[in-house]
N, C-alpha and C. Protein backbone atom coordinates (compact mmCIF):
# COMPACT_ATOMS: atom_id res chain seq x y z
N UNK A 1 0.84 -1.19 0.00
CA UNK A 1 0.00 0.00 0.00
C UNK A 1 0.88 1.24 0.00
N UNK A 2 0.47 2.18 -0.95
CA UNK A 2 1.49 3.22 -0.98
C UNK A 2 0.93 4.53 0.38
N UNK A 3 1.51 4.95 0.94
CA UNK A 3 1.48 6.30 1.44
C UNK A 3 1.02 7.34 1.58
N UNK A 4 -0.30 7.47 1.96
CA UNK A 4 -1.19 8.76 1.44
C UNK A 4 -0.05 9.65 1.81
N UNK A 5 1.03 9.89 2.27
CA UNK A 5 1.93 11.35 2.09
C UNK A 5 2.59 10.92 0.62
N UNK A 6 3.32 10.20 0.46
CA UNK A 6 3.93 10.22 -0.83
C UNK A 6 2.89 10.27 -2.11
N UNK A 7 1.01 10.09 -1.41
CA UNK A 7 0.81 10.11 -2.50
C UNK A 7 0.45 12.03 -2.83
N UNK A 8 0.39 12.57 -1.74
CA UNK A 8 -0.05 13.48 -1.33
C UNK A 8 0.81 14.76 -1.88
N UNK A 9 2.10 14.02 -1.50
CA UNK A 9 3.30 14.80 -2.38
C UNK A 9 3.40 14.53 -3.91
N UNK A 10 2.97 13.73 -4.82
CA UNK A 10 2.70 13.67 -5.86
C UNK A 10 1.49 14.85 -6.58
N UNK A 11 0.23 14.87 -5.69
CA UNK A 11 -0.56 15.73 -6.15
C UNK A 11 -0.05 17.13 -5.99
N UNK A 12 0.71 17.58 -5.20
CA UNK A 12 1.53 18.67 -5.11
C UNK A 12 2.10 19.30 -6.26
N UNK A 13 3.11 17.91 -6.58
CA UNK A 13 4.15 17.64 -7.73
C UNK A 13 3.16 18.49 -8.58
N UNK A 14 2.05 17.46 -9.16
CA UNK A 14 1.12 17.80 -10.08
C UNK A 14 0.37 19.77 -10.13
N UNK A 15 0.00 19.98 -9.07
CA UNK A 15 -0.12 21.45 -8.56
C UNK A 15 0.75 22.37 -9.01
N UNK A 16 1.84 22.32 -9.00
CA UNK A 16 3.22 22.89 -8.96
C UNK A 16 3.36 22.90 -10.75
N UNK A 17 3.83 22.10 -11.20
CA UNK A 17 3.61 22.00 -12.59
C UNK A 17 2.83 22.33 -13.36
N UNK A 18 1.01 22.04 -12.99
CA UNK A 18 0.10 22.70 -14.01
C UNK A 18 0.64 24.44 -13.74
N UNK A 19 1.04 24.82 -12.56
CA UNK A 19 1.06 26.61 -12.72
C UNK A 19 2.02 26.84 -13.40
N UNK A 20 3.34 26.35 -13.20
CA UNK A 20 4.41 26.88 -14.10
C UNK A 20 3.95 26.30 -15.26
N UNK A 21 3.07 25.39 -16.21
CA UNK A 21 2.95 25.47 -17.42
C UNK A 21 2.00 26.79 -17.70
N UNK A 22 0.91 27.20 -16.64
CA UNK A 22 0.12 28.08 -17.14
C UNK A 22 0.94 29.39 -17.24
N UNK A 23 2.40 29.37 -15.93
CA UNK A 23 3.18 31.20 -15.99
C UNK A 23 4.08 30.78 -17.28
N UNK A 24 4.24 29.89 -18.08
CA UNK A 24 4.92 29.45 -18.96
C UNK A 24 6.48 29.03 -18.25
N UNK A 25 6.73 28.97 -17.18
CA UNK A 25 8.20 28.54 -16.44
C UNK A 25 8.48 27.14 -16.43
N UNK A 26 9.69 27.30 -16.64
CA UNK A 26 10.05 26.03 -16.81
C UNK A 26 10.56 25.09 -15.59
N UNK A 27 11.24 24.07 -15.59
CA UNK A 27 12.09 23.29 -14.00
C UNK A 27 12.79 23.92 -14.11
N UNK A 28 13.61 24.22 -14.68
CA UNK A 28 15.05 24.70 -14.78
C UNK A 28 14.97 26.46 -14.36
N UNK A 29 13.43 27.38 -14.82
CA UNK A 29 13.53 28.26 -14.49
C UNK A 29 13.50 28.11 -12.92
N UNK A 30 12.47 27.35 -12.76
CA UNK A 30 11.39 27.89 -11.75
C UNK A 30 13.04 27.34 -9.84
N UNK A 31 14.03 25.98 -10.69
CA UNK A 31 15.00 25.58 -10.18
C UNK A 31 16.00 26.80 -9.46
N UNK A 32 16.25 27.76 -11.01
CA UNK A 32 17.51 29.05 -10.79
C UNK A 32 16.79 29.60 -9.61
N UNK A 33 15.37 30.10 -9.68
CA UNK A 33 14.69 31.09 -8.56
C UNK A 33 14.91 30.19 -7.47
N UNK A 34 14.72 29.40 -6.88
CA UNK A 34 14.98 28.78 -5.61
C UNK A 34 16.38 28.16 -4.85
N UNK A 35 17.23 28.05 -6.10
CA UNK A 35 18.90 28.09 -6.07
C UNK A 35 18.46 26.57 -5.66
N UNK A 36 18.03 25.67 -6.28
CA UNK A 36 18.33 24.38 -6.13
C UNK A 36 18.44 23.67 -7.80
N UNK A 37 18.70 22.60 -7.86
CA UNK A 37 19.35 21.92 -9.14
C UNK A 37 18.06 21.85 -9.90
N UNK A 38 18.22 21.34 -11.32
CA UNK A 38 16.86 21.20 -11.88
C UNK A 38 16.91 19.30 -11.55
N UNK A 39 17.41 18.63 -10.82
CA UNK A 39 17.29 17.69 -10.76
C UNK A 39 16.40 17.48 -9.52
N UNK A 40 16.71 18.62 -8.70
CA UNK A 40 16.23 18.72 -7.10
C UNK A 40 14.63 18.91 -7.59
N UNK A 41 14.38 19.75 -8.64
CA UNK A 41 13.36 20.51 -8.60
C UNK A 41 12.25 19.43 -9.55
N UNK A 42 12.70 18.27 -10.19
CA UNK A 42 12.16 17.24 -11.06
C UNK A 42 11.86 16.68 -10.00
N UNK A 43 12.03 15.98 -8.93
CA UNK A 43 12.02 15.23 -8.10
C UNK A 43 11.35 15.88 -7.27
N UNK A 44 10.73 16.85 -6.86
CA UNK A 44 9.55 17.88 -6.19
C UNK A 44 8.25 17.69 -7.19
N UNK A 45 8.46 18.15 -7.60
CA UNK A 45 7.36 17.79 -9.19
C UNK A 45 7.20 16.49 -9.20
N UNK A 46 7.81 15.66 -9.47
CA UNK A 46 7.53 13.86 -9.41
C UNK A 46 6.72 13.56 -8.31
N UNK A 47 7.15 14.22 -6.52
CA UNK A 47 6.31 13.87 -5.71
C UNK A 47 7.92 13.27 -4.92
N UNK A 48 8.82 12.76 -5.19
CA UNK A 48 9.81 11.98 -5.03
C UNK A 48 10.78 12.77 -4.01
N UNK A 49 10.39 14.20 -3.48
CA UNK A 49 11.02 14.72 -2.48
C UNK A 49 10.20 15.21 -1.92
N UNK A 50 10.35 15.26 -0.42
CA UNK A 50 9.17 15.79 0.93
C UNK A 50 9.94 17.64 0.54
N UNK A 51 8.72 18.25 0.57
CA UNK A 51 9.16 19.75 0.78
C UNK A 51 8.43 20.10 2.13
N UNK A 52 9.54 21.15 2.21
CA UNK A 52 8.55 21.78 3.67
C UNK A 52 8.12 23.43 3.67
N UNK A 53 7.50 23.56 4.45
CA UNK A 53 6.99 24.43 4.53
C UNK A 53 7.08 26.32 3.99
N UNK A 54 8.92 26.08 4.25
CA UNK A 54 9.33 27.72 3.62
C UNK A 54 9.70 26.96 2.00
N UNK A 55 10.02 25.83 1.58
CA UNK A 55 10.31 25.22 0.39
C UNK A 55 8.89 25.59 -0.35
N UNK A 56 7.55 25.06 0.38
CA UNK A 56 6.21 25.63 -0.46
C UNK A 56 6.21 26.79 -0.64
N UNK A 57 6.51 27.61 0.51
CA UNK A 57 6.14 29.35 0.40
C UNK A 57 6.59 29.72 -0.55
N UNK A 58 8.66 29.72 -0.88
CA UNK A 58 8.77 29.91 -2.00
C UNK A 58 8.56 30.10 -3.47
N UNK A 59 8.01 28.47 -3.80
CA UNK A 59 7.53 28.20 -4.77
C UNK A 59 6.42 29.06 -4.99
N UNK A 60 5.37 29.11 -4.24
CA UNK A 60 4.06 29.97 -4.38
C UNK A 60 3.73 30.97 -4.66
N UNK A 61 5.19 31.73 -4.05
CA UNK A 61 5.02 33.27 -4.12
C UNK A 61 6.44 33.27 -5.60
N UNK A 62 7.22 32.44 -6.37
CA UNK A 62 7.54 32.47 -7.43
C UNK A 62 6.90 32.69 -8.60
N UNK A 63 5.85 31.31 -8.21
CA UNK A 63 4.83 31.68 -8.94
C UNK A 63 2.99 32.44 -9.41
N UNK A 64 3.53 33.06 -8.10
CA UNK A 64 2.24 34.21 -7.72
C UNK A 64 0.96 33.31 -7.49
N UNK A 65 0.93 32.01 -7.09
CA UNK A 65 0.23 31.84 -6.33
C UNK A 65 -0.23 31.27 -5.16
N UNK A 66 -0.63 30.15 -4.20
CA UNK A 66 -0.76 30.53 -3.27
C UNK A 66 -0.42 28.98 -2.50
N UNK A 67 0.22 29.19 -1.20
CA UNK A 67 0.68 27.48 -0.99
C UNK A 67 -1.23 26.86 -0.57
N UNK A 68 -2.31 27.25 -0.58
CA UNK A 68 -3.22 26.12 -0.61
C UNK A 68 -3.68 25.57 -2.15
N UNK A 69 -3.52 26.79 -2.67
CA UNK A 69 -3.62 26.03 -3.84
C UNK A 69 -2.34 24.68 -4.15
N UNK A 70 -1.58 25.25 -3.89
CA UNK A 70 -0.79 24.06 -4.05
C UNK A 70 -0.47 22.72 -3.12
N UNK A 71 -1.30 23.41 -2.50
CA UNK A 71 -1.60 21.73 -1.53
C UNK A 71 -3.41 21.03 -1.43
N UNK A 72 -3.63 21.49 -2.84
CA UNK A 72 -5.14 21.09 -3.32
C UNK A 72 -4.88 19.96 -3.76
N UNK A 73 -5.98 18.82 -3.23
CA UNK A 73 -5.76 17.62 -3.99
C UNK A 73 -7.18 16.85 -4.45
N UNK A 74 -7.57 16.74 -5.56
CA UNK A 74 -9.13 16.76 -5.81
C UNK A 74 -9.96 17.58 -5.37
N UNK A 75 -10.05 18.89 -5.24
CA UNK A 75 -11.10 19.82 -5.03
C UNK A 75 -10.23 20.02 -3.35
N UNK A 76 -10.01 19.83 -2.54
CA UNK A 76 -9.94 19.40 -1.72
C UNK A 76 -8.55 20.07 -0.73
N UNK A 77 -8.59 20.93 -0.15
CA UNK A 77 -6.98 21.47 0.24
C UNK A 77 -6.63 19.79 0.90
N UNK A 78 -5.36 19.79 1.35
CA UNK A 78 -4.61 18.66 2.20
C UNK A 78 -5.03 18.78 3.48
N UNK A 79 -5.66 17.76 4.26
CA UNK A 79 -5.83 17.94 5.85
C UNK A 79 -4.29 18.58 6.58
N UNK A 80 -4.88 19.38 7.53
CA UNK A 80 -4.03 19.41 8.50
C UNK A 80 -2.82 18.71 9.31
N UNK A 81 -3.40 17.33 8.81
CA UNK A 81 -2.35 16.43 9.69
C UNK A 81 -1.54 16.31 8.15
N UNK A 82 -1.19 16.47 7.16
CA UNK A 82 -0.64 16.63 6.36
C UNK A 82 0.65 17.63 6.65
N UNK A 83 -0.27 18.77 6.99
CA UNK A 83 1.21 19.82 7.21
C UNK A 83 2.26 19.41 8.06
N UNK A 84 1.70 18.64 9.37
CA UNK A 84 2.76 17.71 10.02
C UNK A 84 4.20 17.36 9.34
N UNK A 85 3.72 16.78 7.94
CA UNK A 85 5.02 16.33 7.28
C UNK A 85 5.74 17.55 6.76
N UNK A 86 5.26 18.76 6.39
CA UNK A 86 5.96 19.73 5.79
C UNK A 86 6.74 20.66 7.15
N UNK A 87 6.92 19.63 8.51
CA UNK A 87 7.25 20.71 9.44
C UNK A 87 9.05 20.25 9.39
N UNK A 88 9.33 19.34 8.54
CA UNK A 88 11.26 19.21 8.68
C UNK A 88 11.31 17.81 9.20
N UNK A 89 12.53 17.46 9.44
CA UNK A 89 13.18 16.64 9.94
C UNK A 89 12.79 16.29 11.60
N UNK A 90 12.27 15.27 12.13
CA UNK A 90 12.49 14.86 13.05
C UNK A 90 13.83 14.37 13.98
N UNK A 91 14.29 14.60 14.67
CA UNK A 91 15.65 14.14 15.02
C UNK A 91 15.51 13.19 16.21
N UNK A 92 14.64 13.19 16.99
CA UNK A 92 14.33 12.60 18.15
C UNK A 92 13.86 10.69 17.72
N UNK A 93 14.76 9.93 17.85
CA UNK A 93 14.03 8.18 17.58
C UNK A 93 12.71 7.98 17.73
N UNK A 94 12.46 8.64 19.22
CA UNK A 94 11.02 8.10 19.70
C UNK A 94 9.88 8.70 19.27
N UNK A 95 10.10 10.16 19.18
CA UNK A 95 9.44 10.64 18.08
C UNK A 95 9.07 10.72 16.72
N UNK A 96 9.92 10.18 16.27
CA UNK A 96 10.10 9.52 14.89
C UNK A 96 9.48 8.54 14.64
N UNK A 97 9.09 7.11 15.59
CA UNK A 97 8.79 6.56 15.55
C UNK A 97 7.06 6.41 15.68
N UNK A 98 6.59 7.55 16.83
CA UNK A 98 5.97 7.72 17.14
C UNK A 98 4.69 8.64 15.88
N UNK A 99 5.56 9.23 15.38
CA UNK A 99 4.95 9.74 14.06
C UNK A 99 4.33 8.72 12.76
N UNK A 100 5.81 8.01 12.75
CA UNK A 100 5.14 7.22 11.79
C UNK A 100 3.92 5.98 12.01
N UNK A 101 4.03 5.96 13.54
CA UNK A 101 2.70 4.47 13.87
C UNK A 101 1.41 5.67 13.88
N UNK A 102 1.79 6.70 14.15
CA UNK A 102 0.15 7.56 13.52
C UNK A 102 -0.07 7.60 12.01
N UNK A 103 1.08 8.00 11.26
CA UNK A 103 1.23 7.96 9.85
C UNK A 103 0.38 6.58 9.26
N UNK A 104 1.12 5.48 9.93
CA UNK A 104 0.42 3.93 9.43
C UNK A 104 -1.29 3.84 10.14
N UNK A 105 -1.33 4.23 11.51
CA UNK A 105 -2.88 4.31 11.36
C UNK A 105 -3.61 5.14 10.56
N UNK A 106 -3.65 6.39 10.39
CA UNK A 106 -4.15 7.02 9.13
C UNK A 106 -4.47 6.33 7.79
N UNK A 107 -2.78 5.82 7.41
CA UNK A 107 -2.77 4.96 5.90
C UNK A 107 -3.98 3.76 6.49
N UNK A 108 -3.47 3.27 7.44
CA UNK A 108 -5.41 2.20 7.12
C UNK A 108 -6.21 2.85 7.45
N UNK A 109 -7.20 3.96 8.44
CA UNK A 109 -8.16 4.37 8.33
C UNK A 109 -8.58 5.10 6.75
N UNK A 110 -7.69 5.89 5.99
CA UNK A 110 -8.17 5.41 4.70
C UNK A 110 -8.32 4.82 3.92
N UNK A 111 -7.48 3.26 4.03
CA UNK A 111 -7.99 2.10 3.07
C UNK A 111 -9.52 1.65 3.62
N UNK A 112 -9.50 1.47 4.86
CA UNK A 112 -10.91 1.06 5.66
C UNK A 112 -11.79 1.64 4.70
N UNK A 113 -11.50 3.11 4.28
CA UNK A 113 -12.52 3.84 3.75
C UNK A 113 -12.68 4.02 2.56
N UNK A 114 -11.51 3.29 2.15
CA UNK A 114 -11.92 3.23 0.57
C UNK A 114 -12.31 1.91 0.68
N UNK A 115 -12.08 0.94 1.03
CA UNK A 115 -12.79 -0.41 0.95
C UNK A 115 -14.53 -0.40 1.68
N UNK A 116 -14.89 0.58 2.37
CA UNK A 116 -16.13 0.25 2.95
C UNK A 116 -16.93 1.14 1.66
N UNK A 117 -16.26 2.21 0.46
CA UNK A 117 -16.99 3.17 -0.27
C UNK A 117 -17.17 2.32 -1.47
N UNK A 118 -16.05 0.95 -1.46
CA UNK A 118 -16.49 0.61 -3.33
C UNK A 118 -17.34 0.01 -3.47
């Protein structure tokens, strides 16, 4: 079962991309403005890197618009417990750990819920 964050960071990816096709910017532009690689910045777009929080702002206000829009996913901004992941690096084990056994209950309370909706 994949990750409602990784999948979550994919719809991002997706967010992020439809605007710079609509400001006409490219990876590579939208890369120079944030001083990271265009490889860094493919791999944000893919979904394939966690961004956080001043990493969204950036982007948003690059591209004049707004970090909920870019954390829209089907009509839908990202829950709250989402931003959790955009808060950095954990450094603490137990906390770390502790994050992710909420992370894994979540991931099944929404399979529960997609299996009780089909």
């Amino acid at each position: 079962m994949e990750s409602i964050y990784a999948n979550n960071y994919t719809e991002v990816g997706k967010n992020i991309s439809m605007v710079m096709e609509q400001r006409g910017m490219t990876q590579q532009n939208l890369a120079n403005r944030l001083g990271i690689s265009k490889q860094v910045m493919s791999k944000i777009i893919k979904g394939n890197k966690a961004i956080n929080v001043t990493e969204l702002s950036q982007i948003a206000s690059i591209l004049d618009s707004t970090t909920d829009f870019l954390l829209t996913v089907n009509n839908n901004t990202i829950s709250s417990d989402f931003g959790c992941a955009f808060m950095g690096m954990i450094k603490d084990d137990e906390t770390r750990a502790k994050v992710e056994l909420l992370r894994n209950a979540i991931d099944q309370i929404y399979l529960l819920e997609e299996l009780v909706n089909e």
